[in-house]
PDB file of N, CA and C in Angstrom:
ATOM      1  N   UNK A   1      72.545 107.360 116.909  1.00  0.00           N
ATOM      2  CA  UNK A   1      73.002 106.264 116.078  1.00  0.00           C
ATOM      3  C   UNK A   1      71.885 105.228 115.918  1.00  0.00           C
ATOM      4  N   UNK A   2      71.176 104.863 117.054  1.00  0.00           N
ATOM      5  CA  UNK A   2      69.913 103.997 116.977  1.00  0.00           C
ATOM      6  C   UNK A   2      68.667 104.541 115.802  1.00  0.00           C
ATOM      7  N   UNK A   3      68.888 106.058 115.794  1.00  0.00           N
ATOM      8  CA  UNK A   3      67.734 106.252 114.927  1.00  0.00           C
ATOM      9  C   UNK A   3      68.143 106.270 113.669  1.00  0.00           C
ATOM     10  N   UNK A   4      69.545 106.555 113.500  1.00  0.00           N
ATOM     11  CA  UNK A   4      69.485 106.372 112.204  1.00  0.00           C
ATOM     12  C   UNK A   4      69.522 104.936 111.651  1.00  0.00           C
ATOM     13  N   UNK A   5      70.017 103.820 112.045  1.00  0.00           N
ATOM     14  CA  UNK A   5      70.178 102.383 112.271  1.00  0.00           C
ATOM     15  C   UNK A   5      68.299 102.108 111.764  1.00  0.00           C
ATOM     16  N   UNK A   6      67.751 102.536 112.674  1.00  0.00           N
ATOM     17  CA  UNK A   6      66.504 101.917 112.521  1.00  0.00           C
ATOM     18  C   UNK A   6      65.863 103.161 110.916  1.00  0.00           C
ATOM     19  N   UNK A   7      65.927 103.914 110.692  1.00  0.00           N
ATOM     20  CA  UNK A   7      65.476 104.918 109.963  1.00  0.00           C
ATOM     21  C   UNK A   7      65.623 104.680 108.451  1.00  0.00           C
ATOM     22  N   UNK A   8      67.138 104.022 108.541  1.00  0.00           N
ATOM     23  CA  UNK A   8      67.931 103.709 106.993  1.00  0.00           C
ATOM     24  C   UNK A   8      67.646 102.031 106.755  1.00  0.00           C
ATOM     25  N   UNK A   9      66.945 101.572 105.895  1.00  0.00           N
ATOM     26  CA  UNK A   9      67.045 100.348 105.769  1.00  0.00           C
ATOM     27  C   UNK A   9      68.146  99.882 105.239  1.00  0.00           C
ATOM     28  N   UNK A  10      68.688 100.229 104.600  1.00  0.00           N
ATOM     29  CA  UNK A  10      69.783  99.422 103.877  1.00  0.00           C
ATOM     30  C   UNK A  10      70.877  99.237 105.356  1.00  0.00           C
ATOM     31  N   UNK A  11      70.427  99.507 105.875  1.00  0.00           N
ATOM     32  CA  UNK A  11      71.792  99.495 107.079  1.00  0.00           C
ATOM     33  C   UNK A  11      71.272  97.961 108.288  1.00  0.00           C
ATOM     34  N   UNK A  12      70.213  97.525 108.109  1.00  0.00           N
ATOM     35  CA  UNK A  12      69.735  96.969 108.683  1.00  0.00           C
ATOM     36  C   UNK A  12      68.285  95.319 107.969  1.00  0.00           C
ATOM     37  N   UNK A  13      68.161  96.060 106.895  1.00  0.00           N
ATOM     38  CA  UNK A  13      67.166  95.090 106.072  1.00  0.00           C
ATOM     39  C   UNK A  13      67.707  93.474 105.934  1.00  0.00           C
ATOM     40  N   UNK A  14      68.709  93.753 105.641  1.00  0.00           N
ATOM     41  CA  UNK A  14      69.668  92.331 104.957  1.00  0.00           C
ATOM     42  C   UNK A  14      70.920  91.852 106.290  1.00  0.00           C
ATOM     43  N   UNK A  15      70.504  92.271 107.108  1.00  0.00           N
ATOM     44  CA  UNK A  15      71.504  92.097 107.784  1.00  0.00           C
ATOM     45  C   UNK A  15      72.234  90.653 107.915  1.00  0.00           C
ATOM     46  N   UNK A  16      71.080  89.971 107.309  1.00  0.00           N
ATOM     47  CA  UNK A  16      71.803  88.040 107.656  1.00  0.00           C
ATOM     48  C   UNK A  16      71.832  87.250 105.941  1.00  0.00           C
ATOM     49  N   UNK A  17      71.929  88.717 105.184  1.00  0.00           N
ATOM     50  CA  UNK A  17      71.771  87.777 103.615  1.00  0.00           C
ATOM     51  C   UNK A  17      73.117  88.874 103.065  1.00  0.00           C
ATOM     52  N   UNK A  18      73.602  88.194 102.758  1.00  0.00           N
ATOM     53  CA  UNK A  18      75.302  88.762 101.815  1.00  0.00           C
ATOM     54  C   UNK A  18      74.884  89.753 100.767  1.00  0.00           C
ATOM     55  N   UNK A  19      73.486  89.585 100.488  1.00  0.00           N
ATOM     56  CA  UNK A  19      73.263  90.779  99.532  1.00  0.00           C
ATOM     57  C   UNK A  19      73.209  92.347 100.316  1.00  0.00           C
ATOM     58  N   UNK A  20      73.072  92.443 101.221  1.00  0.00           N
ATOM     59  CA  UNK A  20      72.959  93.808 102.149  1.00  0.00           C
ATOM     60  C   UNK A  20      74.317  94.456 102.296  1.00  0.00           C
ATOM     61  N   UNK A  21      75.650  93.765 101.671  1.00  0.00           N
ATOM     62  CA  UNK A  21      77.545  94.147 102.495  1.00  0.00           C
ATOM     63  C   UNK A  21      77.703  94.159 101.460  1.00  0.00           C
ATOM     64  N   UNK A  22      78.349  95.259 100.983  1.00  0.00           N
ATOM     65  CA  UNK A  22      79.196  94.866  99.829  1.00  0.00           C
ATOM     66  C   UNK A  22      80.945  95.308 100.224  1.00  0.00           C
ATOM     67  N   UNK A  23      81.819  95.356 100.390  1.00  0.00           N
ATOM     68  CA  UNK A  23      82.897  96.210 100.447  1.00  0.00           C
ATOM     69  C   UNK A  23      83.145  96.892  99.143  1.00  0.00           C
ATOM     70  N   UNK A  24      83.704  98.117  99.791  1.00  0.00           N
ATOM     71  CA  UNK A  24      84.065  98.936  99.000  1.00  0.00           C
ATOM     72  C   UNK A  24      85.885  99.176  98.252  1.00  0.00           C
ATOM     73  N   UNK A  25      86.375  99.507  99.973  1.00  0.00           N
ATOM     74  CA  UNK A  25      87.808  99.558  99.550  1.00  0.00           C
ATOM     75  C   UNK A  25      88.038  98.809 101.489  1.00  0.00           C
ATOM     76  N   UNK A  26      88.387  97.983 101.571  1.00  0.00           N
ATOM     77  CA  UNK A  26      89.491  96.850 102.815  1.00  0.00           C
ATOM     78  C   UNK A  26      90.468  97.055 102.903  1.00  0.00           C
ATOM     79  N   UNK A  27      91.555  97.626 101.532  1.00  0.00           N
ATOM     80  CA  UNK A  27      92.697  97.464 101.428  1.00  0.00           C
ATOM     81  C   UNK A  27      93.553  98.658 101.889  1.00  0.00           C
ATOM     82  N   UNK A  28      92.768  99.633 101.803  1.00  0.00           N
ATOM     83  CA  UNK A  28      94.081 100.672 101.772  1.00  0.00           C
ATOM     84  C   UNK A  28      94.524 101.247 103.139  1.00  0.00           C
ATOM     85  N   UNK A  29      95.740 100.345 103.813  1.00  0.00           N
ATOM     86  CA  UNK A  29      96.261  99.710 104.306  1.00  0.00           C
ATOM     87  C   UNK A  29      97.356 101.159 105.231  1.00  0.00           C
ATOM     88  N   UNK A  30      97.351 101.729 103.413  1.00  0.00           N
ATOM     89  CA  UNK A  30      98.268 102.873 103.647  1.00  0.00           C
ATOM     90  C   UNK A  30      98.206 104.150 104.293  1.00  0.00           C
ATOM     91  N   UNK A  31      96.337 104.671 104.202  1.00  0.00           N
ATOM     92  CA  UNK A  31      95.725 105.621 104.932  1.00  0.00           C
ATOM     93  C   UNK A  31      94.737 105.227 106.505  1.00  0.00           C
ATOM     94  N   UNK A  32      94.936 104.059 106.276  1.00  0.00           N
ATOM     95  CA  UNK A  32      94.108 103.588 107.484  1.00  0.00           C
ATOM     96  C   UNK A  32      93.008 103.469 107.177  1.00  0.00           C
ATOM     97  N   UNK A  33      92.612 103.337 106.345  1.00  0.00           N
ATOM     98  CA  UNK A  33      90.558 103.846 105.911  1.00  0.00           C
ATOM     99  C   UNK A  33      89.845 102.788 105.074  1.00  0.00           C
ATOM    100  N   UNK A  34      88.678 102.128 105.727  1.00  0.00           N
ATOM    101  CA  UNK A  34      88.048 101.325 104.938  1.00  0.00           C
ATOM    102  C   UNK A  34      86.690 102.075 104.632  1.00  0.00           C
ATOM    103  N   UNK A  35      85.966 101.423 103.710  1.00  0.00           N
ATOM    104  CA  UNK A  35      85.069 102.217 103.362  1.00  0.00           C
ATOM    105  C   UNK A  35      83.981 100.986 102.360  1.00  0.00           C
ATOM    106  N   UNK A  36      82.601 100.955 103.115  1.00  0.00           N
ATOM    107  CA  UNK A  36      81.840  99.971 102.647  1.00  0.00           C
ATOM    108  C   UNK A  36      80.149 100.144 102.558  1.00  0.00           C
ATOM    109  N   UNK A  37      79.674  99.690 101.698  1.00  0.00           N
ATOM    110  CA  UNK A  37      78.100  99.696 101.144  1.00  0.00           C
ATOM    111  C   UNK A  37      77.315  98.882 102.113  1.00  0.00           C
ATOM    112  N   UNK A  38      75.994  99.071 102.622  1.00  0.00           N
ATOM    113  CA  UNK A  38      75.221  98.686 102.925  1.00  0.00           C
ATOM    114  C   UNK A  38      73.879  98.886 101.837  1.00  0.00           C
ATOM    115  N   UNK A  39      73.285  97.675 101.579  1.00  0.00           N
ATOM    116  CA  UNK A  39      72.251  97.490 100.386  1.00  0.00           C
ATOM    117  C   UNK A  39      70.252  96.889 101.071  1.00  0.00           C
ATOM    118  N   UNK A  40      70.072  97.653 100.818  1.00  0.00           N
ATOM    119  CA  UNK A  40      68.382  97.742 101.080  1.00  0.00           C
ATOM    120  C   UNK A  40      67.739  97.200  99.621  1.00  0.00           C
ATOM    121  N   UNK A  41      66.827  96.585  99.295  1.00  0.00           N
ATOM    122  CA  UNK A  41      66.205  96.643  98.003  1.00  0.00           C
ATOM    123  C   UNK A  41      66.135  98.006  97.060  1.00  0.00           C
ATOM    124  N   UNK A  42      66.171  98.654  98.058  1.00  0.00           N
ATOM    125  CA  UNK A  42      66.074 100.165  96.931  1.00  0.00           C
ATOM    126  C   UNK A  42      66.923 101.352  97.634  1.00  0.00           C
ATOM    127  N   UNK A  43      67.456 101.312  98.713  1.00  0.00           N
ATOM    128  CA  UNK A  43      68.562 102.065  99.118  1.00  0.00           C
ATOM    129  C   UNK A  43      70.054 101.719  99.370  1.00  0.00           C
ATOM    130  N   UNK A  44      71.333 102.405  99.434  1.00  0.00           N
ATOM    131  CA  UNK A  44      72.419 102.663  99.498  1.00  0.00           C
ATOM    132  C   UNK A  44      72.929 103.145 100.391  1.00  0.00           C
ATOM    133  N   UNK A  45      73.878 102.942 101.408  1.00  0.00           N
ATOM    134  CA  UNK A  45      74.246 103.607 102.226  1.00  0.00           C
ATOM    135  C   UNK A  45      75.920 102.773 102.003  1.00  0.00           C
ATOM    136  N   UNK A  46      76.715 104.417 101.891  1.00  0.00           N
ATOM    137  CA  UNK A  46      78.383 104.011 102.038  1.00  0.00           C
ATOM    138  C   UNK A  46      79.168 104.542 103.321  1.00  0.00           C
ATOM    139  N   UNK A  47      79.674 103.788 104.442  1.00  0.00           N
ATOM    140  CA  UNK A  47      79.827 103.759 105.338  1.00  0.00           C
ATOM    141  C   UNK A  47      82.018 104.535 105.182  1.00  0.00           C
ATOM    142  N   UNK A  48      82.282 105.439 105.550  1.00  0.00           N
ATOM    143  CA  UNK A  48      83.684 105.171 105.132  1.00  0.00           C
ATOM    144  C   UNK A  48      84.451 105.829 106.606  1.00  0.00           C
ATOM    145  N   UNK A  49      85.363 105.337 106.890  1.00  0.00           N
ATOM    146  CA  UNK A  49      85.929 105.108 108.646  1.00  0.00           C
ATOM    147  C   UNK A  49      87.490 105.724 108.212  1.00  0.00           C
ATOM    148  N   UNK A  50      87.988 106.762 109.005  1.00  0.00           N
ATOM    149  CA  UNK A  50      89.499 107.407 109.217  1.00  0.00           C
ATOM    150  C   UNK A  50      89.788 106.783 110.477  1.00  0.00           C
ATOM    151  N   UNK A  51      90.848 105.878 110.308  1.00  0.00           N
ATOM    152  CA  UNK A  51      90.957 105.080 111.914  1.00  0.00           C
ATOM    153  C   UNK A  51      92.140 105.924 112.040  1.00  0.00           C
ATOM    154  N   UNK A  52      92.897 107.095 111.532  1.00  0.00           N
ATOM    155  CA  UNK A  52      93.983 107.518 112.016  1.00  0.00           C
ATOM    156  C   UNK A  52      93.603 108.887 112.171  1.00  0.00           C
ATOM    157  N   UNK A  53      94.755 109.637 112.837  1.00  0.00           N
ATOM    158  CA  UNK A  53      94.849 111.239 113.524  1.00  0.00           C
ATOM    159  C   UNK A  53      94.723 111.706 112.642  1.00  0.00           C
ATOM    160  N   UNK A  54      95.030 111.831 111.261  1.00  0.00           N
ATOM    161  CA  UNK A  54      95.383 112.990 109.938  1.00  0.00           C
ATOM    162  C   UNK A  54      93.994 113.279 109.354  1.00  0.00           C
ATOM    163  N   UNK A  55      93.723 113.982 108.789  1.00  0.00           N
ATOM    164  CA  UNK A  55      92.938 114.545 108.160  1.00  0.00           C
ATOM    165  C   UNK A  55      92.864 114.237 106.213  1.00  0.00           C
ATOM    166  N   UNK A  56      92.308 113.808 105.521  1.00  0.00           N
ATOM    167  CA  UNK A  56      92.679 113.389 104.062  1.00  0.00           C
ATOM    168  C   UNK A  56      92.117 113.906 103.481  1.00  0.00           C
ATOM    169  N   UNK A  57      92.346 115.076 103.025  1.00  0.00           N
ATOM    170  CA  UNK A  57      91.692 116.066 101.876  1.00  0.00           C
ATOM    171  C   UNK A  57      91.734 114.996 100.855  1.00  0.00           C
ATOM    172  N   UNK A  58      90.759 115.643  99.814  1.00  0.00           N
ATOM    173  CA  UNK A  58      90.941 114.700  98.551  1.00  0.00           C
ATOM    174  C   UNK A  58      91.057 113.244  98.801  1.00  0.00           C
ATOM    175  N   UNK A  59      90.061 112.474  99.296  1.00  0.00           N
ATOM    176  CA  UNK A  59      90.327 111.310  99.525  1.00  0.00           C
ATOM    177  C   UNK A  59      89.318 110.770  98.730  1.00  0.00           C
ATOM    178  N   UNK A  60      89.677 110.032  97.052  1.00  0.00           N
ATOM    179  CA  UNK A  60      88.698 109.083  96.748  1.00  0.00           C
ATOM    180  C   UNK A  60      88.220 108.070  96.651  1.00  0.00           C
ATOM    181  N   UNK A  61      86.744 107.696  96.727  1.00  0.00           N
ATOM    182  CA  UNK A  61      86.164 106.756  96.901  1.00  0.00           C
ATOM    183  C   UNK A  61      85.016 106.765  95.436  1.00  0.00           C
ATOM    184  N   UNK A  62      85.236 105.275  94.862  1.00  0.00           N
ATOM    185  CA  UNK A  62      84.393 104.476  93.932  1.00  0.00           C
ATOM    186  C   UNK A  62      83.137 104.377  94.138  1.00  0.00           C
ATOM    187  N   UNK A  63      82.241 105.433  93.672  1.00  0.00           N
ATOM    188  CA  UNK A  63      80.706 104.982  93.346  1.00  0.00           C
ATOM    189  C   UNK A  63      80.410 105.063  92.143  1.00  0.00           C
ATOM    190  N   UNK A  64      78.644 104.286  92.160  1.00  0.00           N
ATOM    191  CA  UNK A  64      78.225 104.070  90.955  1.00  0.00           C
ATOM    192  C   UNK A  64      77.830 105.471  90.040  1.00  0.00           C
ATOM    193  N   UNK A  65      77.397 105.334  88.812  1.00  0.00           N
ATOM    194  CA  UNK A  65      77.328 106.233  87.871  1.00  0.00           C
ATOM    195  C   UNK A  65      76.221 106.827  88.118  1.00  0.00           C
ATOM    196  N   UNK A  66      76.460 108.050  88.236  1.00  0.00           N
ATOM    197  CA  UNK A  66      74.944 109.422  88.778  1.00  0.00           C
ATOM    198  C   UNK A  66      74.419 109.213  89.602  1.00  0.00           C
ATOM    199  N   UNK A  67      75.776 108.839  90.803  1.00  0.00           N
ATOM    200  CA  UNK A  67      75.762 108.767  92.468  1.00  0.00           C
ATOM    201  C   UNK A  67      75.535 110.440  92.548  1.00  0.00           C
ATOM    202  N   UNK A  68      74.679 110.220  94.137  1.00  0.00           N
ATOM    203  CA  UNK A  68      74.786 111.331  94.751  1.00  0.00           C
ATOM    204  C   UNK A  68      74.907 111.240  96.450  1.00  0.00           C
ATOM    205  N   UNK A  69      75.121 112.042  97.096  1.00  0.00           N
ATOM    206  CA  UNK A  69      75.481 111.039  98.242  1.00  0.00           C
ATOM    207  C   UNK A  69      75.269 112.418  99.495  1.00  0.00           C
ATOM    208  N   UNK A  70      74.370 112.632 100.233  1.00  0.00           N
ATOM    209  CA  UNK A  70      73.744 112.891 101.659  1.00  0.00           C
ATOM    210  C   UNK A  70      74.629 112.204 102.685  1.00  0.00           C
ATOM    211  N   UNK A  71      74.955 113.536 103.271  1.00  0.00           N
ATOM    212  CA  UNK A  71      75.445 113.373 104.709  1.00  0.00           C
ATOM    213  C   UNK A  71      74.522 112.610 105.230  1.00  0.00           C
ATOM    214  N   UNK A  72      74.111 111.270 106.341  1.00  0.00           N
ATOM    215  CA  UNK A  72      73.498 111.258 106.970  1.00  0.00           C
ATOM    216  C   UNK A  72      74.344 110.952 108.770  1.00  0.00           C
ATOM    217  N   UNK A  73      75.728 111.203 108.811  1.00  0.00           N
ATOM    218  CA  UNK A  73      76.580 110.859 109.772  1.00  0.00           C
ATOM    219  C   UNK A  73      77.735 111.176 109.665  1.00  0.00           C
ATOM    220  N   UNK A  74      78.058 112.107 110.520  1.00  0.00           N
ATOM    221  CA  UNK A  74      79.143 112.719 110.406  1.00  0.00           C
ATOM    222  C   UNK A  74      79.909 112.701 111.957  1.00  0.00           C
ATOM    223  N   UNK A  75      81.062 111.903 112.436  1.00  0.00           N
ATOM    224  CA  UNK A  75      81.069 111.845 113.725  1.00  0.00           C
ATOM    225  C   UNK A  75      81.491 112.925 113.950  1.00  0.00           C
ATOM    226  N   UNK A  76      82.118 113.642 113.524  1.00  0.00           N
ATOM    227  CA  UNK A  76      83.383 114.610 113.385  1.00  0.00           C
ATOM    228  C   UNK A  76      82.202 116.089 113.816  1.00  0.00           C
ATOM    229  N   UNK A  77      81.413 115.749 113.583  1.00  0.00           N
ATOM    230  CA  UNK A  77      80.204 116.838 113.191  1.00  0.00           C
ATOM    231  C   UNK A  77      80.361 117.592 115.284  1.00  0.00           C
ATOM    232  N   UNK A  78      80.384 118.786 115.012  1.00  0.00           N
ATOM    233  CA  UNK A  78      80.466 119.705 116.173  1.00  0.00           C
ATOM    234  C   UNK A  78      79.574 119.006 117.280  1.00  0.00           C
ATOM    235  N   UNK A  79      78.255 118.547 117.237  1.00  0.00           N
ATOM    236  CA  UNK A  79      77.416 118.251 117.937  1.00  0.00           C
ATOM    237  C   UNK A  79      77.867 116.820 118.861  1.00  0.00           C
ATOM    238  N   UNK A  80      78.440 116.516 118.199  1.00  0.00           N
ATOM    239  CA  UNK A  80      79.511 115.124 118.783  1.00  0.00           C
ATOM    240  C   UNK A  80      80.911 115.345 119.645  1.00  0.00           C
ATOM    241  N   UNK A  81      81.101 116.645 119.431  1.00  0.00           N
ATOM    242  CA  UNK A  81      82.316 116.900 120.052  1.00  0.00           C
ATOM    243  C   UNK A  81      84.088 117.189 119.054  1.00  0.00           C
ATOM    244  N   UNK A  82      83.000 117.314 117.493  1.00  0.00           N
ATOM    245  CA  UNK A  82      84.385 117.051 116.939  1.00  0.00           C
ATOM    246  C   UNK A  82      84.905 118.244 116.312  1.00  0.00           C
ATOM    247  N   UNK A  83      85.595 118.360 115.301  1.00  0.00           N
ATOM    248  CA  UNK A  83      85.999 120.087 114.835  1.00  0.00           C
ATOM    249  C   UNK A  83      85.340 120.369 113.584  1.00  0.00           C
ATOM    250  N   UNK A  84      84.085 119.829 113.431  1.00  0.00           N
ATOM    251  CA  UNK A  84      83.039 120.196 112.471  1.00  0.00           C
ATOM    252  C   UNK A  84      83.877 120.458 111.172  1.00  0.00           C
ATOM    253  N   UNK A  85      85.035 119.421 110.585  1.00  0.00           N
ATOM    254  CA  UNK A  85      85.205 119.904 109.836  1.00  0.00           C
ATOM    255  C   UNK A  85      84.581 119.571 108.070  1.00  0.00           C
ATOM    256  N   UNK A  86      84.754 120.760 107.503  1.00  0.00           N
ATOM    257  CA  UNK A  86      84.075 120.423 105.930  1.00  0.00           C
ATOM    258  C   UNK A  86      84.313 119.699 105.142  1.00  0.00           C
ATOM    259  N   UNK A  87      83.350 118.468 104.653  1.00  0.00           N
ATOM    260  CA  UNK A  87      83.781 117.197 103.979  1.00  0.00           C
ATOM    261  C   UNK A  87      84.174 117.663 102.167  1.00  0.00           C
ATOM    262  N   UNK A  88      83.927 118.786 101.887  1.00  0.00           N
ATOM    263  CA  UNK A  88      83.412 118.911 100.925  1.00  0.00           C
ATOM    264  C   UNK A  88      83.538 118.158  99.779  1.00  0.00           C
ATOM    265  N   UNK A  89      82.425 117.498 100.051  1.00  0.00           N
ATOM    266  CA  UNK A  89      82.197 116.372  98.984  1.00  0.00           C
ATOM    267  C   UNK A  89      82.202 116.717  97.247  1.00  0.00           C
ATOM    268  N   UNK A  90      82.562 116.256  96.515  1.00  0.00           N
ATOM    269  CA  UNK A  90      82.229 116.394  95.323  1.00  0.00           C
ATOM    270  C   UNK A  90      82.268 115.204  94.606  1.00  0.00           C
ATOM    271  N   UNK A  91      81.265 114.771  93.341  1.00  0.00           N
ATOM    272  CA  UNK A  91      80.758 114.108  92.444  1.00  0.00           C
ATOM    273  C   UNK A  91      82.040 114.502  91.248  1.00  0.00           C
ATOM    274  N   UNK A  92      82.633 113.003  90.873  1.00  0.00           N
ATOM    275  CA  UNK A  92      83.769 113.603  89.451  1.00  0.00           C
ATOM    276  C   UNK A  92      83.181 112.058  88.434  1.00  0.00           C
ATOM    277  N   UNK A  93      81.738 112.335  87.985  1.00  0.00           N
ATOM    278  CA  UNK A  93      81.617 111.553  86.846  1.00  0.00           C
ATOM    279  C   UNK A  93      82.513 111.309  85.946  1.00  0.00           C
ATOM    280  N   UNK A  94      82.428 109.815  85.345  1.00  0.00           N
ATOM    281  CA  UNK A  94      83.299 109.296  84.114  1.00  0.00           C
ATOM    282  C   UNK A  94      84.586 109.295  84.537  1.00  0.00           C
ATOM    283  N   UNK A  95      84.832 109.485  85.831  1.00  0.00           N
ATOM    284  CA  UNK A  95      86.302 108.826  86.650  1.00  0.00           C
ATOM    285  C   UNK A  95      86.211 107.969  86.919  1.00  0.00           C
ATOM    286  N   UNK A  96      86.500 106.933  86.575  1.00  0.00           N
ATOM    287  CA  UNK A  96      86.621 105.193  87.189  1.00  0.00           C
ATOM    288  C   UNK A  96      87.227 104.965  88.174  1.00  0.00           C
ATOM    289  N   UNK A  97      86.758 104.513  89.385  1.00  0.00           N
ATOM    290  CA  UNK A  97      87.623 104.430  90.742  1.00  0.00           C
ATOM    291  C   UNK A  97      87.660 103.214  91.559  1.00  0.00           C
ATOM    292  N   UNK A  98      88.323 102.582  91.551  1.00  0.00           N
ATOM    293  CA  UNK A  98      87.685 101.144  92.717  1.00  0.00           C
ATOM    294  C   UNK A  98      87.275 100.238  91.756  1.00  0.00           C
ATOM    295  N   UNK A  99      86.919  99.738  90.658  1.00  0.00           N
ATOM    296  CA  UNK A  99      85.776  98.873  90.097  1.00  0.00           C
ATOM    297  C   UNK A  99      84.589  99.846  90.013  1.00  0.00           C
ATOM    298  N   UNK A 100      84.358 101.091  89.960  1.00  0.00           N
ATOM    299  CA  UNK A 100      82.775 101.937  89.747  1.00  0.00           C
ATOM    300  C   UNK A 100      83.409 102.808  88.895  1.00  0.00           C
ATOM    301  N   UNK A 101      82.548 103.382  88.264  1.00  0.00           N
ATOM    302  CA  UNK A 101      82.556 104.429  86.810  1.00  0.00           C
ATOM    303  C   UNK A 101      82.649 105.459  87.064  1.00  0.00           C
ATOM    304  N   UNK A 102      82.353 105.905  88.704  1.00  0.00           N
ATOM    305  CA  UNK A 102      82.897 107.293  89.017  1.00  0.00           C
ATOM    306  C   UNK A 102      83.109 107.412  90.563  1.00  0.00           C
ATOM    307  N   UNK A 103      83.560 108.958  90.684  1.00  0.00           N
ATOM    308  CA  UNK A 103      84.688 108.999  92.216  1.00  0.00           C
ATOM    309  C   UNK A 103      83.960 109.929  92.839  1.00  0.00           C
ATOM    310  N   UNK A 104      83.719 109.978  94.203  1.00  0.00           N
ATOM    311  CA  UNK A 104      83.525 110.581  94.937  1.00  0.00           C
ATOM    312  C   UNK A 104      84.843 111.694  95.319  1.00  0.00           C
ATOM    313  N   UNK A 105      85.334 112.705  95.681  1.00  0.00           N
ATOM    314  CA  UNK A 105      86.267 113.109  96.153  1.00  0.00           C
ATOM    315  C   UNK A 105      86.219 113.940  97.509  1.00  0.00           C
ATOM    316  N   UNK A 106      86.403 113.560  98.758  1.00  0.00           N
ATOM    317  CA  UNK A 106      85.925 114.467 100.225  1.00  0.00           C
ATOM    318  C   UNK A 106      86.987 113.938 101.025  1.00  0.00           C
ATOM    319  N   UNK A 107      87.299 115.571 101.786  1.00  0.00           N
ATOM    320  CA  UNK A 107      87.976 115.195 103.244  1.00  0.00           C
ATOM    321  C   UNK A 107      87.054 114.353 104.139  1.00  0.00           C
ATOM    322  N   UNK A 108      87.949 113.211 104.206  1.00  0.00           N
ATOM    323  CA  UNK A 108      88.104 112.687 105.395  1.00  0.00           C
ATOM    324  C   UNK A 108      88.190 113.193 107.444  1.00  0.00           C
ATOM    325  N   UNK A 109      87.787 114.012 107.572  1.00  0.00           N
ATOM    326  CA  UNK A 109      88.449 114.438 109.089  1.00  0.00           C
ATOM    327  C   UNK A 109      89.444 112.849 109.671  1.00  0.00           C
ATOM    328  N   UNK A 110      89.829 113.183 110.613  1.00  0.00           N
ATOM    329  CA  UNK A 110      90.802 112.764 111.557  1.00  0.00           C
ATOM    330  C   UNK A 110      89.727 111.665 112.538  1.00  0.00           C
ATOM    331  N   UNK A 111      89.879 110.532 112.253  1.00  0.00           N
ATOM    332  CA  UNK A 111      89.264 109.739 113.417  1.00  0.00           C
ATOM    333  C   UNK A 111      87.965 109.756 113.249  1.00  0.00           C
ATOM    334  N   UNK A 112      87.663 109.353 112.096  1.00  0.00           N
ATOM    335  CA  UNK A 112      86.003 109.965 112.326  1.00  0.00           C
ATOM    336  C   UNK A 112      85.412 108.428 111.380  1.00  0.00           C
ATOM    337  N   UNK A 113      83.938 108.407 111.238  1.00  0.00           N
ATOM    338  CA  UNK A 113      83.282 108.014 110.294  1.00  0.00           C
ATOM    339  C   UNK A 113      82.069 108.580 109.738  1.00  0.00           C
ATOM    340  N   UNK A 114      81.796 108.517 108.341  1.00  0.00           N
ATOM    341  CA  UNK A 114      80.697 108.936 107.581  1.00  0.00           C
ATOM    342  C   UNK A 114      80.114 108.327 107.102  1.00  0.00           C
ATOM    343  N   UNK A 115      79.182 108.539 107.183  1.00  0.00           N
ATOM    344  CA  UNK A 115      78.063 107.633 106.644  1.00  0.00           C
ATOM    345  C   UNK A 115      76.959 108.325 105.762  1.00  0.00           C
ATOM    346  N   UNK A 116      77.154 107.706 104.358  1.00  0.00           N
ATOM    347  CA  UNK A 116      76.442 109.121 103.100  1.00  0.00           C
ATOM    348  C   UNK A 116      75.212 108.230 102.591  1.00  0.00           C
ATOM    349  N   UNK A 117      74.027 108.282 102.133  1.00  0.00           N
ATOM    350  CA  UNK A 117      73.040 107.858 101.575  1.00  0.00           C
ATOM    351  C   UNK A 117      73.625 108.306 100.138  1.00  0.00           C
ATOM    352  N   UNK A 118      73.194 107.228  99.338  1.00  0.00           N
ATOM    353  CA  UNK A 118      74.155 107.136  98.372  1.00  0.00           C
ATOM    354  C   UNK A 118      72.880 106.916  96.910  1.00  0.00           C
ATOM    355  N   UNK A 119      72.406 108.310  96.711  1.00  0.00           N
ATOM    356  CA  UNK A 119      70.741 107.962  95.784  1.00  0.00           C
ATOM    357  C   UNK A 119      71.968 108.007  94.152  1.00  0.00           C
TER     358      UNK A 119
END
């Protein structure tokens, strides 16, 4: 976790200027799951947290237009102890989601957080 912390600027550059946080989604209240941007001058990183047991296939999240988005953290990921399961992420341009122009769509695992570089 330290290396990636130190590795990713956007996770760490701005840490004391409001331009580095953005939130994403706070609210949804209903799945347990927040999910938020960290901003570097020229990088992206979207942070998104399952604080509950279930698993959320199809769970979307609002990024910008001709997002692409790298695993760089996966807690869930076998090497951590978890059930390695498959996020499978997909890109659904010209879906408007959140306030952004298009949707991310990926399981969630159970209790976990991800953390995607977001080019």
């Amino acid at each position: 976790m330290n290396h990636l912390y130190r590795s990713e600027k956007s996770l760490h550059i701005h840490d004391f200027d409001s331009k580095g946080f953005s939130w994403n989604d706070c609210n949804d209240r209903q799945h347990s799951v927040i999910s938020f941007y960290r901003h570097s001058d020229h990088e992206t990183t979207l942070t998104v947290i399952n604080f509950t047991p279930i698993t959320r296939s199809g769970y979307a999240i609002g990024v910008p237009a001709g997002a692409r988005a790298e695993v760089l953290l996966d807690t869930d990921a076998a090497v951590f102890g978890g059930s390695d399961t498959d996020l499978a992420i997909t890109l659904q341009p010209d879906t408007p989601y959140q306030g952004h122009p298009s949707q991310l769509r990926m399981t969630l695992p159970a209790l976990s957080a991800i953390v995607l570089k977001i080019r």
